[in-house]
C-alpha atoms as a PDB file:
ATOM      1  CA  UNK A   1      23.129  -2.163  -3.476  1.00  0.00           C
ATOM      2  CA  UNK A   2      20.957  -3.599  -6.558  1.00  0.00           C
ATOM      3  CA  UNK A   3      21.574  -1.648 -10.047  1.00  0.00           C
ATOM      4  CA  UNK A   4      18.618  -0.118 -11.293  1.00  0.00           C
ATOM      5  CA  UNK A   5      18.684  -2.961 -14.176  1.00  0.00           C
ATOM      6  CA  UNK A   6      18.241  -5.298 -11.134  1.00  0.00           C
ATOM      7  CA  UNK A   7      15.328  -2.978  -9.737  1.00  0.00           C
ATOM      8  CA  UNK A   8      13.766  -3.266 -12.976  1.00  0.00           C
ATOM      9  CA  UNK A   9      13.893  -6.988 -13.817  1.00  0.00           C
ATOM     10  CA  UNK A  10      12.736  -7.603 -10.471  1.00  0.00           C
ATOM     11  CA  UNK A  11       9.107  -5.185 -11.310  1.00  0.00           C
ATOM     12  CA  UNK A  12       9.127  -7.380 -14.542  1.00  0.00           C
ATOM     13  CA  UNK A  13       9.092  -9.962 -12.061  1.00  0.00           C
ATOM     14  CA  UNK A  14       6.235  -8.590  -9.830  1.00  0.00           C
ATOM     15  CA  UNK A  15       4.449  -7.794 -12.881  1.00  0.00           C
ATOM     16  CA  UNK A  16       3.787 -11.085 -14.318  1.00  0.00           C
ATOM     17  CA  UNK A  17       2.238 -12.269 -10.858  1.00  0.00           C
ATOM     18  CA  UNK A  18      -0.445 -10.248 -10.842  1.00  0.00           C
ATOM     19  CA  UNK A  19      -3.975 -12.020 -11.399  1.00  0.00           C
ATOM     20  CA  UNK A  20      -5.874  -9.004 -12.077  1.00  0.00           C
ATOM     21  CA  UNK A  21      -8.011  -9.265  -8.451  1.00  0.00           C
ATOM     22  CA  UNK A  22      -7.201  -6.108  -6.974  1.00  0.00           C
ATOM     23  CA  UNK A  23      -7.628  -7.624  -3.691  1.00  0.00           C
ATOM     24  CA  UNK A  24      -4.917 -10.239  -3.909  1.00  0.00           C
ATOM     25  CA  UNK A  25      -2.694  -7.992  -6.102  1.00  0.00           C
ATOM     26  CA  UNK A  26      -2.340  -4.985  -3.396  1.00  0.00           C
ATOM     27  CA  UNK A  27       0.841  -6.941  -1.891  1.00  0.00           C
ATOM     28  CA  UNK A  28       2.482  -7.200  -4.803  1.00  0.00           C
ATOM     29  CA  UNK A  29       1.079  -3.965  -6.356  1.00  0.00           C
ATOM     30  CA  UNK A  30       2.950  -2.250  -3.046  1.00  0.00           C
ATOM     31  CA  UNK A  31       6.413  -4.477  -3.733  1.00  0.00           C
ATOM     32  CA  UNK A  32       5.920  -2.763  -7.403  1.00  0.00           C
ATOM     33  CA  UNK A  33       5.764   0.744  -5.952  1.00  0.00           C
ATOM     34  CA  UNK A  34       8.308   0.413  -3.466  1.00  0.00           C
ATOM     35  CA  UNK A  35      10.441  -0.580  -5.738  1.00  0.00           C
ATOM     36  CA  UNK A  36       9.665   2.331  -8.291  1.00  0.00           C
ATOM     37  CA  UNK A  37      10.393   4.995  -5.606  1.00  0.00           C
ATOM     38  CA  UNK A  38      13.539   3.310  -5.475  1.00  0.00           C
ATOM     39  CA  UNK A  39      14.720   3.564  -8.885  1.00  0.00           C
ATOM     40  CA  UNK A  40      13.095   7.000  -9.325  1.00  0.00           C
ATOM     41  CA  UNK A  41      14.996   8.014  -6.314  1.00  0.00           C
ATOM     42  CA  UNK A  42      11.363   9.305  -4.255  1.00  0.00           C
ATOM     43  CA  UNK A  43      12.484   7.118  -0.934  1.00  0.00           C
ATOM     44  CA  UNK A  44      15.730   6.935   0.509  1.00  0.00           C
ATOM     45  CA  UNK A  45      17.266   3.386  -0.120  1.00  0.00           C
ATOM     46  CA  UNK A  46      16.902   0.831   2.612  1.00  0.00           C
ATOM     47  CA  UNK A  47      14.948   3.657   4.928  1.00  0.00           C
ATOM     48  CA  UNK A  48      11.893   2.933   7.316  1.00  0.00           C
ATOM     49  CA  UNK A  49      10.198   6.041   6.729  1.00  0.00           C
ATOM     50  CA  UNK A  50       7.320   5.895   4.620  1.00  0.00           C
ATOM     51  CA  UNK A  51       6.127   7.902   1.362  1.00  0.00           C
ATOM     52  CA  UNK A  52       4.816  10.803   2.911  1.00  0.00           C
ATOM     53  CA  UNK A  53       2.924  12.161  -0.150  1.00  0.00           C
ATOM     54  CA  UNK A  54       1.216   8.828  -1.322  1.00  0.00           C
ATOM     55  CA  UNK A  55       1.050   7.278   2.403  1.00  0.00           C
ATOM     56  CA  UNK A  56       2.384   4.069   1.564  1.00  0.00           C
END
């Protein structure tokens, strides 16, 4: 299980990918998010099931 430092370093990560075309950012824009649920604790670590609220 990754610390929420880890978590966050890794978005810092993501972050300083993105090109500023929304088209080619959405993959990484969705790692971002994912990754945000999981260190504000909205999605179930490690679960298959989907943000119901934002569909993603």
């Amino acid at each position: 299980m990754e610390s929420k430092e880890q978590l966050l370093e890794k978005i810092e990560i993501l972050k300083n990918k993105l090109t500023g075309n929304m088209m080619s950012d959405m993959e990484i824009r969705d790692q971002i998010h994912n990754i945000e649920m999981k260190v504000n604790g909205v999605k179930p670590e490690d679960s298959h099931f989907d943000c119901i609220g934002c569909g993603s």
